[in-house]
N, C-alpha and C. Protein backbone atom coordinates (compact mmCIF):
# COMPACT_ATOMS: atom_id res chain seq x y z
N UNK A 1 17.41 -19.90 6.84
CA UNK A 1 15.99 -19.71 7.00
C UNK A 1 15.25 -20.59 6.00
N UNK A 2 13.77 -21.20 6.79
CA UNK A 2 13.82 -22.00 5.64
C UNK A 2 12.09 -21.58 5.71
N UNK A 3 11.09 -21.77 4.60
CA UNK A 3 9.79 -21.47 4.05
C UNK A 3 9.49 -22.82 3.53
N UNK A 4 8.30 -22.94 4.84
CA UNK A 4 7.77 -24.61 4.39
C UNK A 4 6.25 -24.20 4.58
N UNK A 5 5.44 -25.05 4.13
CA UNK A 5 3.84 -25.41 4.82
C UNK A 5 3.65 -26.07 5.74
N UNK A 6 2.93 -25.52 6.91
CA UNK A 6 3.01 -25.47 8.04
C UNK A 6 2.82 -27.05 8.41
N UNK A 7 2.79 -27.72 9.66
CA UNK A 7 2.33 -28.82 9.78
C UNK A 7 1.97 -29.16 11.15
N UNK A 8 0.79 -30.03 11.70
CA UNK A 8 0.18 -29.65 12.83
C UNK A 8 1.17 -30.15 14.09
N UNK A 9 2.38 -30.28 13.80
CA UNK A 9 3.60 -30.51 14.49
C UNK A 9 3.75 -29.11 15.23
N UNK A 10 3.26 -27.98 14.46
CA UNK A 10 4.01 -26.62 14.64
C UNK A 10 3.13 -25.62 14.98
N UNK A 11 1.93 -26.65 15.90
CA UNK A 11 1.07 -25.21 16.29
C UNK A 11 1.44 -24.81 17.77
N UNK A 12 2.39 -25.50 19.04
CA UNK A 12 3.17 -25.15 19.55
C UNK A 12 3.73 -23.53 19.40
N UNK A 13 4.86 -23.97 18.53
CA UNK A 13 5.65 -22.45 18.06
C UNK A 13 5.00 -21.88 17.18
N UNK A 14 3.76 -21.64 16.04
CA UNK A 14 3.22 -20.90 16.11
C UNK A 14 2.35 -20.00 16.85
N UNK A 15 2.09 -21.14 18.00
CA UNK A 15 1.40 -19.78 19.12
C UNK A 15 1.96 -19.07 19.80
N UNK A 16 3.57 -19.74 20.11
CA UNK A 16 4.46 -18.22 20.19
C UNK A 16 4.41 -17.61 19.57
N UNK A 17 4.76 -18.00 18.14
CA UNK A 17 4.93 -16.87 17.47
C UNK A 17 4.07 -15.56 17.10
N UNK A 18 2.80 -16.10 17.07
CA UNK A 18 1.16 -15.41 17.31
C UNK A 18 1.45 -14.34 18.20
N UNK A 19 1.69 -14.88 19.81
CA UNK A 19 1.87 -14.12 20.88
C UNK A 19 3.06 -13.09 20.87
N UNK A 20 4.14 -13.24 20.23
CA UNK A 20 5.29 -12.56 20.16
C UNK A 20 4.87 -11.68 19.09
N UNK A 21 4.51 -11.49 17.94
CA UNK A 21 3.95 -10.23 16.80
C UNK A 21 2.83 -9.90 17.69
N UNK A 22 1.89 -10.04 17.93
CA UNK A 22 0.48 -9.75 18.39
C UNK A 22 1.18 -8.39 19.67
N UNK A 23 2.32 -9.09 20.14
CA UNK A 23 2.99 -7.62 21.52
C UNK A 23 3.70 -6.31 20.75
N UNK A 24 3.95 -7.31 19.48
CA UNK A 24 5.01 -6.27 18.71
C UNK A 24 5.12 -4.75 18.54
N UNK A 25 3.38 -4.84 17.84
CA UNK A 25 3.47 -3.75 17.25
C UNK A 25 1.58 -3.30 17.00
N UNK A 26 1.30 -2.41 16.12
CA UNK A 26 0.03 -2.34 16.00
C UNK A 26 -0.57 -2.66 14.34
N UNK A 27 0.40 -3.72 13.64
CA UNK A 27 0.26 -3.70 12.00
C UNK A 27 -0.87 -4.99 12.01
N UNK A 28 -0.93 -5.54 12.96
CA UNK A 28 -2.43 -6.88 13.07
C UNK A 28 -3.48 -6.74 14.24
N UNK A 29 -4.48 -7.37 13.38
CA UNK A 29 -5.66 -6.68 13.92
C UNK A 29 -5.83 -7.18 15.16
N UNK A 30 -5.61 -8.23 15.89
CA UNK A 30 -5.67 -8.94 17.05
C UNK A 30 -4.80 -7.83 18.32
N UNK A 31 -5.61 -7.88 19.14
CA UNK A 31 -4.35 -7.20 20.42
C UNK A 31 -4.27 -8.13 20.91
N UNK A 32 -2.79 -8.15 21.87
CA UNK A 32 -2.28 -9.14 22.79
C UNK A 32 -3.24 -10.17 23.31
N UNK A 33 -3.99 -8.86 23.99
CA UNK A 33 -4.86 -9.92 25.21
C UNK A 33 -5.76 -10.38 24.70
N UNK A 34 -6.39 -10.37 23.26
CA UNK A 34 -7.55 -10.95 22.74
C UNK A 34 -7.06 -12.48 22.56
N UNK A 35 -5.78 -12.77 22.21
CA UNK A 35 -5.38 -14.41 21.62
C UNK A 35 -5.35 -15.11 22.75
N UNK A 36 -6.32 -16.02 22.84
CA UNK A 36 -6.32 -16.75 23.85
C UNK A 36 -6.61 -18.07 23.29
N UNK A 37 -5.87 -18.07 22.01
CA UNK A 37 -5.79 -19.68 21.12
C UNK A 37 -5.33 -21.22 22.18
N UNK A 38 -5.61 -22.15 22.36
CA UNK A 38 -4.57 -23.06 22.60
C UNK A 38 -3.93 -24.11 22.25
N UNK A 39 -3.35 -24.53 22.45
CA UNK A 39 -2.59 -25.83 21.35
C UNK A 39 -3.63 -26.35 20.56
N UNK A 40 -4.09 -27.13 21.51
CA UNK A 40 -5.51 -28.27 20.71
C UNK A 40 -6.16 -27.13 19.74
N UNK A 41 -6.49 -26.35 20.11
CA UNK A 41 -7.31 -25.37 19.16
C UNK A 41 -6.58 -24.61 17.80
N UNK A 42 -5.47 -25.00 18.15
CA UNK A 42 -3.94 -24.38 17.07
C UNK A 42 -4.07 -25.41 16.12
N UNK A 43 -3.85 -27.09 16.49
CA UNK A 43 -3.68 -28.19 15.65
C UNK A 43 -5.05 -28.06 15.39
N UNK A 44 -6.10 -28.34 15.26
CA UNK A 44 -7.28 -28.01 14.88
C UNK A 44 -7.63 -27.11 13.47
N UNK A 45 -7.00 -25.74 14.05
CA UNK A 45 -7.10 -24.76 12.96
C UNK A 45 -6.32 -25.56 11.74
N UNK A 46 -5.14 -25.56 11.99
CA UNK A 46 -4.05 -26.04 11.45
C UNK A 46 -5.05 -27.60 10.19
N UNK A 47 -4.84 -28.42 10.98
CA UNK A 47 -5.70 -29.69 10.16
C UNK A 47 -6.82 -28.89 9.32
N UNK A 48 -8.15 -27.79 9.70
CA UNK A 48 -9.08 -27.75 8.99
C UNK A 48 -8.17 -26.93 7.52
N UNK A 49 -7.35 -26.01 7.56
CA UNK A 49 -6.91 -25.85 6.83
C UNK A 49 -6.27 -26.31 5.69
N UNK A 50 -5.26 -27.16 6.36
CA UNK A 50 -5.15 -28.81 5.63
C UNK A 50 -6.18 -29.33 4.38
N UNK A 51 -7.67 -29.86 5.62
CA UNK A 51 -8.78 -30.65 4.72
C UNK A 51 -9.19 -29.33 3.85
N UNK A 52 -9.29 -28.34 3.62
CA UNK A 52 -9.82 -27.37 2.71
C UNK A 52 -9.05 -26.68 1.84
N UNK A 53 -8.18 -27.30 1.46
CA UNK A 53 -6.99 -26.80 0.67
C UNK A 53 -6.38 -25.20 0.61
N UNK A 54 -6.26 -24.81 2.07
CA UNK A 54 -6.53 -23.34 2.14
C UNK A 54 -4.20 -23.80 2.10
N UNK A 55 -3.51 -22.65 2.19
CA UNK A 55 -1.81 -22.67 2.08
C UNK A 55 -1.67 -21.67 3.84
N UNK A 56 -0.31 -22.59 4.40
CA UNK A 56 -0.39 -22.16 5.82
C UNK A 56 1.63 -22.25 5.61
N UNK A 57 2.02 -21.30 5.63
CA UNK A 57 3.11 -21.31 5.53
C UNK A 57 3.96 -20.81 6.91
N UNK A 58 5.07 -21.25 7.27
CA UNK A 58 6.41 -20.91 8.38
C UNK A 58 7.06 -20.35 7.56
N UNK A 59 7.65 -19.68 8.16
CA UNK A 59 9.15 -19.30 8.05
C UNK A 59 9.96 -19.89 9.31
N UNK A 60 11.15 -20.61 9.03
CA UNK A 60 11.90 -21.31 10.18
C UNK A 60 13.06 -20.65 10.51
N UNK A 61 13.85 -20.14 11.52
CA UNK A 61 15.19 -20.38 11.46
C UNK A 61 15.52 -20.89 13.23
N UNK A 62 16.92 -21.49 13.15
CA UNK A 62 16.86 -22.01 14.44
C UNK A 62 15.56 -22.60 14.94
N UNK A 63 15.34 -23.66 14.29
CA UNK A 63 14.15 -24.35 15.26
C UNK A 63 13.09 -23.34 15.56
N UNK A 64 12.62 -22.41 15.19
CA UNK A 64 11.81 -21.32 15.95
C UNK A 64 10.69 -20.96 14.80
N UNK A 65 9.49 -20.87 14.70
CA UNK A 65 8.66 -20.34 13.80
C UNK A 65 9.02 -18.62 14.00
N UNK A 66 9.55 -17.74 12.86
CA UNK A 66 9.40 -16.37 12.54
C UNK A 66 8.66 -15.66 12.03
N UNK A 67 7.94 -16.46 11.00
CA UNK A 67 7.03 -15.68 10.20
C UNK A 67 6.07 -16.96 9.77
N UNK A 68 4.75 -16.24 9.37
CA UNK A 68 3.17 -16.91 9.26
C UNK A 68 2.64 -16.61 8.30
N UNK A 69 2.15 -17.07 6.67
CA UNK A 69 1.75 -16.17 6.14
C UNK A 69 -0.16 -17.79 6.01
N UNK A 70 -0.72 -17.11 6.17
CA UNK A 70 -2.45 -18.34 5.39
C UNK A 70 -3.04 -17.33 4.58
N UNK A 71 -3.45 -18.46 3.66
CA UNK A 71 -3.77 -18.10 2.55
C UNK A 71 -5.46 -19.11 2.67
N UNK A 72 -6.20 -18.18 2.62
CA UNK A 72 -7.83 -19.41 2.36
C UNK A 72 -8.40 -18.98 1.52
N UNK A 73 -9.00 -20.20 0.64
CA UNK A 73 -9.95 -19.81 -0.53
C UNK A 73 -11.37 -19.42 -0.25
N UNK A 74 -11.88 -19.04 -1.48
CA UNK A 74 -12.90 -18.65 -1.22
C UNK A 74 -13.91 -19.46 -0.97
N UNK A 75 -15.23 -19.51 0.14
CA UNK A 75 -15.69 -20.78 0.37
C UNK A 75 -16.76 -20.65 0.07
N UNK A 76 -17.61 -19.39 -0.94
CA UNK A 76 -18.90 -19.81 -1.77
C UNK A 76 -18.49 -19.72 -2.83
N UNK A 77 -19.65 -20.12 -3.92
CA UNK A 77 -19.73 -20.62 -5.78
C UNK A 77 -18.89 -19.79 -5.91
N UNK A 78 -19.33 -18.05 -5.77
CA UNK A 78 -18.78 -16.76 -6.46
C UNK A 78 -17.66 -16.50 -6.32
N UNK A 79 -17.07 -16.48 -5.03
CA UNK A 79 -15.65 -16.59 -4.65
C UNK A 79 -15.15 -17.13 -4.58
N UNK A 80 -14.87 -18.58 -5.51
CA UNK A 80 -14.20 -19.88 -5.25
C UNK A 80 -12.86 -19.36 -6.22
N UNK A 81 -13.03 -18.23 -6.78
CA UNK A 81 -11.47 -17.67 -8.01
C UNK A 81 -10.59 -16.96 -7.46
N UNK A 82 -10.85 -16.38 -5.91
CA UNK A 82 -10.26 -16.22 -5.29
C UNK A 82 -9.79 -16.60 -3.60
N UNK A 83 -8.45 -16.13 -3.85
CA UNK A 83 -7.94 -16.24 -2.14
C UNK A 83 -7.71 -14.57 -1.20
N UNK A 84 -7.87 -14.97 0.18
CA UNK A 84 -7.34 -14.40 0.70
C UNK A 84 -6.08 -14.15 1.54
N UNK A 85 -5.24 -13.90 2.10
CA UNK A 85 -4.08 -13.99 2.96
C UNK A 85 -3.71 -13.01 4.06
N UNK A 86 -3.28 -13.47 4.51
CA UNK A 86 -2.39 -12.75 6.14
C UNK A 86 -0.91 -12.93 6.38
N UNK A 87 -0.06 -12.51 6.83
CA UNK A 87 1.25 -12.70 6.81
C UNK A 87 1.54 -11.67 8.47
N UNK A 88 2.68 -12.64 8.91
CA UNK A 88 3.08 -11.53 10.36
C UNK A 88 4.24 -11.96 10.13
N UNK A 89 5.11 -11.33 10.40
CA UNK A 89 7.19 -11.58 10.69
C UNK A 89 6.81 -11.09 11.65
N UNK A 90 7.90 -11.67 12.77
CA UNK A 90 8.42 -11.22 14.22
C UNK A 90 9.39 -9.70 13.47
N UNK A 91 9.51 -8.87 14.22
CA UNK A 91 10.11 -7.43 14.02
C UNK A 91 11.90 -7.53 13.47
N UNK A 92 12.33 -8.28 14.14
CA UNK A 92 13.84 -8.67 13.87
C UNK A 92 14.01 -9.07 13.08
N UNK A 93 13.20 -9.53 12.31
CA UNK A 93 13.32 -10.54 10.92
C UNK A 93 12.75 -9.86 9.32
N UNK A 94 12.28 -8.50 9.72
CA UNK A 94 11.60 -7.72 9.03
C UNK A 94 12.80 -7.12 7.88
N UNK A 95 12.52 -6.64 6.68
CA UNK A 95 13.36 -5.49 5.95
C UNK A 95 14.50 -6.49 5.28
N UNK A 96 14.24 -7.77 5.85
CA UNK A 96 15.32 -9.06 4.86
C UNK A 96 14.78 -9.71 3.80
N UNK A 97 13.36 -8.99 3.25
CA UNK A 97 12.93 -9.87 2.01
C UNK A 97 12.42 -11.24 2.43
N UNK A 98 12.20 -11.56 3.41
CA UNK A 98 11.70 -12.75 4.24
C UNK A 98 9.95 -12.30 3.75
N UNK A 99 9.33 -11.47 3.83
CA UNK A 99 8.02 -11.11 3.31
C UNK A 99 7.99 -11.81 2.04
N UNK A 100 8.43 -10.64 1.53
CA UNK A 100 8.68 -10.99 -0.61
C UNK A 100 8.89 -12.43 -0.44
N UNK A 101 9.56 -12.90 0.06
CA UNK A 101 9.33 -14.53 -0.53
C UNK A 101 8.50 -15.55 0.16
N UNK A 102 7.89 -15.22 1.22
CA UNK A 102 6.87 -16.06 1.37
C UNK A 102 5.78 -15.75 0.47
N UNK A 103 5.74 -14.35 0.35
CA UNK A 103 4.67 -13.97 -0.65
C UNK A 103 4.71 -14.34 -2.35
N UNK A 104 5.97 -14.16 -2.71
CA UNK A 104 6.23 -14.48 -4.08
C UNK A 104 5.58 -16.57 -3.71
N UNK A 105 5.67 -17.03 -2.80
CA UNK A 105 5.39 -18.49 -2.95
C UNK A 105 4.14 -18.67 -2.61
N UNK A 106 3.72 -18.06 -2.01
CA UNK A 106 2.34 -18.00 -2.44
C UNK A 106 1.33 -17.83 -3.80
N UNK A 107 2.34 -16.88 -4.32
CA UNK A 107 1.52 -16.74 -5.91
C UNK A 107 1.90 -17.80 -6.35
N UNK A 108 3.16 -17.93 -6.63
CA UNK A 108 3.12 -19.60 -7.45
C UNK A 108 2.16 -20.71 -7.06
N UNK A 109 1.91 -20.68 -5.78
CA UNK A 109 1.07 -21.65 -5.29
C UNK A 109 -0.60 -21.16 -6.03
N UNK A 110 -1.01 -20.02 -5.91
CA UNK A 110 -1.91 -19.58 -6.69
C UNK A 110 -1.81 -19.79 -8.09
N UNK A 111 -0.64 -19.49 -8.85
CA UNK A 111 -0.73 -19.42 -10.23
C UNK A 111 -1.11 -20.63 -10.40
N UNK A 112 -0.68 -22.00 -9.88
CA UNK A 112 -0.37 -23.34 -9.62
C UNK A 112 -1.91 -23.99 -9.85
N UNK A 113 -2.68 -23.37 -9.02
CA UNK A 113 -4.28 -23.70 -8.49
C UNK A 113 -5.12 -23.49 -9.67
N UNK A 114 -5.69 -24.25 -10.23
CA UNK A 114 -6.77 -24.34 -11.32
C UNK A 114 -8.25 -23.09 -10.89
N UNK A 115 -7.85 -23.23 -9.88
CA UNK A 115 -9.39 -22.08 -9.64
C UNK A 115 -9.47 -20.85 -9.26
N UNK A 116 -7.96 -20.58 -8.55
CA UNK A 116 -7.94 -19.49 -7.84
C UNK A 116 -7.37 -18.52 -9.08
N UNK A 117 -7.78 -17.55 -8.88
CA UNK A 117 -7.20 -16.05 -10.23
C UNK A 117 -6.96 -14.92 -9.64
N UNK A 118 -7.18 -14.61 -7.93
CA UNK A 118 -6.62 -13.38 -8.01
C UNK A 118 -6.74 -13.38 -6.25
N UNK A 119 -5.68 -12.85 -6.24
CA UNK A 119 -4.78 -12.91 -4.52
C UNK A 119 -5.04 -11.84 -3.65
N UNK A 120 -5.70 -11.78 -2.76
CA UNK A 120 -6.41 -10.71 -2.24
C UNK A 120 -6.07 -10.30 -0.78
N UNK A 121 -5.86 -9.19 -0.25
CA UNK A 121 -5.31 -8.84 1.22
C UNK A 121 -5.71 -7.58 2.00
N UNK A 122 -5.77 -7.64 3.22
CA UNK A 122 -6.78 -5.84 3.76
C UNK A 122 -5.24 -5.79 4.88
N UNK A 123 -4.91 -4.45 4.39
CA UNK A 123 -3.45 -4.21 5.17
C UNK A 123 -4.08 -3.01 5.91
N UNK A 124 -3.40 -2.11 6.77
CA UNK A 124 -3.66 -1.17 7.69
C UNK A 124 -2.89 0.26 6.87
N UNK A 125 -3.56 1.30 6.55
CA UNK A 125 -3.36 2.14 5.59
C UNK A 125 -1.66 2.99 6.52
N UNK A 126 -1.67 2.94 7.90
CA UNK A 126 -0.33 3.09 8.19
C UNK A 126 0.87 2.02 7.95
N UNK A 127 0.50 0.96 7.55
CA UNK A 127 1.98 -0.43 7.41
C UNK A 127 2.63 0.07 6.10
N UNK A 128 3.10 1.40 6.16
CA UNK A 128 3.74 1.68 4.73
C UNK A 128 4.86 0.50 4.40
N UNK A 129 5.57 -0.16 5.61
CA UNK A 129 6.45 -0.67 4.86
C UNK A 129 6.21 -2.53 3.79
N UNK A 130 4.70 -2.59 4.55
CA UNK A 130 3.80 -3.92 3.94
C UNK A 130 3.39 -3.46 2.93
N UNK A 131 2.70 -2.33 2.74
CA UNK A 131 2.19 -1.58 1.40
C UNK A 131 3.31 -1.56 0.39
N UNK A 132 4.25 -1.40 0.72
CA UNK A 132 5.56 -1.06 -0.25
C UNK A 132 5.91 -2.20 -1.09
N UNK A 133 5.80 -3.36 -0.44
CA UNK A 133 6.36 -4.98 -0.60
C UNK A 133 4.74 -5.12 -1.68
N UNK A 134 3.88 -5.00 -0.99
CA UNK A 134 2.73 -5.63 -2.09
C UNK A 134 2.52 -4.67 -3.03
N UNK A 135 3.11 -3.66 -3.02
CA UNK A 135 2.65 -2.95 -4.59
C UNK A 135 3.78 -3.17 -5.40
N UNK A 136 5.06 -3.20 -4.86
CA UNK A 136 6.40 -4.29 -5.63
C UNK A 136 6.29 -5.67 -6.79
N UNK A 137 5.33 -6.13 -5.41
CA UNK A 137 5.03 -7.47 -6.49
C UNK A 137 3.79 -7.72 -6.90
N UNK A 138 3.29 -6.29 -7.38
CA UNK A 138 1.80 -6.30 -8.57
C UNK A 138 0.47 -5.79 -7.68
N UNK A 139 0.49 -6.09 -6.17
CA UNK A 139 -0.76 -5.79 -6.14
C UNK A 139 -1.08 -4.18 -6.04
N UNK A 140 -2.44 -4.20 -6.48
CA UNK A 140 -3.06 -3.04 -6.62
C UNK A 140 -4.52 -2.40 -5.71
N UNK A 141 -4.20 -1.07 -4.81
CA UNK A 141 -5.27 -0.86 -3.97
C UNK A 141 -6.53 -0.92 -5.01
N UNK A 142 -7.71 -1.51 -4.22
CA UNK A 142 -8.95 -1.55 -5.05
C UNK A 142 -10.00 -1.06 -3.46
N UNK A 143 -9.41 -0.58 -2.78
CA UNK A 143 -10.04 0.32 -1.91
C UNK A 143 -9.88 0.58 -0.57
N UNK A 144 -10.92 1.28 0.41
CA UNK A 144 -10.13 2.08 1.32
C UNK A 144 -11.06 2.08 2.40
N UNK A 145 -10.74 1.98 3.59
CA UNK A 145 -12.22 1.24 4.59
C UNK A 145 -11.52 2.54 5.64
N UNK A 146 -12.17 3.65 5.95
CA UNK A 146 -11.90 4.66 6.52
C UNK A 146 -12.40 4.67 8.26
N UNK A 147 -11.31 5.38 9.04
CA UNK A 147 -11.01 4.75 10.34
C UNK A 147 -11.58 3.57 10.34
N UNK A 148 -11.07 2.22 9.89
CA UNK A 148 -11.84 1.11 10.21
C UNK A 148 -11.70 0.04 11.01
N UNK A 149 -10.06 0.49 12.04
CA UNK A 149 -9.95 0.18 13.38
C UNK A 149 -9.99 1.16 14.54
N UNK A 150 -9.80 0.87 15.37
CA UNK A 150 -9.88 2.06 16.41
C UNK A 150 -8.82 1.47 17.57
N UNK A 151 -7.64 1.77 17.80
CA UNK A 151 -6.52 1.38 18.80
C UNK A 151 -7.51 1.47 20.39
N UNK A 152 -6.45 1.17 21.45
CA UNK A 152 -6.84 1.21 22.70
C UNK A 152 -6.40 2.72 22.88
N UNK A 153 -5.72 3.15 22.57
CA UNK A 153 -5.57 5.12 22.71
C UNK A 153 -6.45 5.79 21.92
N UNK A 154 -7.70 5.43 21.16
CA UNK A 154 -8.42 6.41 20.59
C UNK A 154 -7.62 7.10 19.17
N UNK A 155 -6.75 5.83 18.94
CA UNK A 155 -6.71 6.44 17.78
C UNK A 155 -7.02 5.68 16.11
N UNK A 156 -7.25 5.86 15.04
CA UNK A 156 -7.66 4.96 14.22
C UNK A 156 -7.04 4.98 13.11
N UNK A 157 -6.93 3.72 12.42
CA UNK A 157 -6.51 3.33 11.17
C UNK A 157 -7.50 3.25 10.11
N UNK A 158 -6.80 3.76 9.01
CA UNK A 158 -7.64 3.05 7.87
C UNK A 158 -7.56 1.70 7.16
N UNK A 159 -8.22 0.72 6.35
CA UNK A 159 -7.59 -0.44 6.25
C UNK A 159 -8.14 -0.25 4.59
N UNK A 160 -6.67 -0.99 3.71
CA UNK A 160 -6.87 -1.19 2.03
C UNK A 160 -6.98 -2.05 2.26
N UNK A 161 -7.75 -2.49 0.83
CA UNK A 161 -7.93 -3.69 0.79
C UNK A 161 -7.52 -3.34 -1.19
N UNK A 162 -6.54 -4.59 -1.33
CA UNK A 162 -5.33 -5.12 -2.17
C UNK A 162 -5.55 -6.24 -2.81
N UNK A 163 -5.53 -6.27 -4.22
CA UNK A 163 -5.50 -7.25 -5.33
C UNK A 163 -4.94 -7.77 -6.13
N UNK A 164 -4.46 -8.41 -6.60
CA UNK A 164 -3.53 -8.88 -7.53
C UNK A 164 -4.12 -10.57 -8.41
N UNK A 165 -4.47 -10.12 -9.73
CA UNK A 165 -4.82 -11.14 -10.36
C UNK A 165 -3.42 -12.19 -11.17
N UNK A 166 -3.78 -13.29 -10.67
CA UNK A 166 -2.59 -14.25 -10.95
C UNK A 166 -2.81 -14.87 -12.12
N UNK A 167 -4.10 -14.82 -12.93
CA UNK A 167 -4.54 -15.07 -14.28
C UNK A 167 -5.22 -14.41 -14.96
């Protein structure tokens, strides 16, 4: 398995991969039928990310994108000390520490960054097993957004939102 930064070679198999988590499960906020990304619009994303120094990471194995984690900075004066991030693994690939280390490379990439100081994320108050991994490696709930999704069955999540200062 290998953890690279992404490249607009790979917005192809990231939109599988998009489409394949997005069926998975209910731990990201997108449902199935809302992603209606397409290539051109994939390499696109992909490049602006690029020009704005935001971090777009794969996870590879077998030729196949598994896991996604972006990371974007903050894009006014006030928030330029911090980032935010997202991360999805396909389900099969889950519970191997494949998280923890895209994530642990992300902070280095943060610690790395002259501007950024503190690593920021809004998880779904049921993803106990994502909650578990980010309070492992330092971060700390700094609050709590009550039913602040609502499923297609009427039922709702709460969403934290998670901090971790890298300086």
């Amino acid at each position: 398995m290998i953890i690279r930064e992404a490249r607009i070679e790979d917005a192809e198999l990231l939109l599988k991969h998009a489409k394949k988590v997005y069926r998975e499960g209910r731990n990201l906020l997108t449902a199935p039928e809302e992603f209606t990304v397409t290539i051109k619009q994939e390499e696109e994303w992909l490049l602006e990310n690029i020009e704005k120094g935001h971090l777009t990471l794969v996870a590879e194995q077998d030729s196949q994108i598994i896991g996604m984690l972006n990371a974007t900075r903050g894009s006014r004066i006030r928030v330029k000390h911090i980032c935010m991030f997202g991360i999805s693994i396909q389900e099969e690939y889950c519970n191997n520490g494949l998280g923890r280390k895209m994530i642990i490379r992300l902070l280095d990439w943060a610690k790395a960054d002259h501007q950024i100081e503190k690593v920021c994320l809004e998880v779904f108050a049921h993803n106990e097993r994502a909650i578990h991994v980010y309070e492992k490696l330092g971060f700390k709930v700094e609050g709590r957004k009550e039913k602040h999704v609502k499923f297609e069955d009427g039922t709702y999540s709460d969403e934290l939102i998670m901090g971790l200062f890298v300086k």
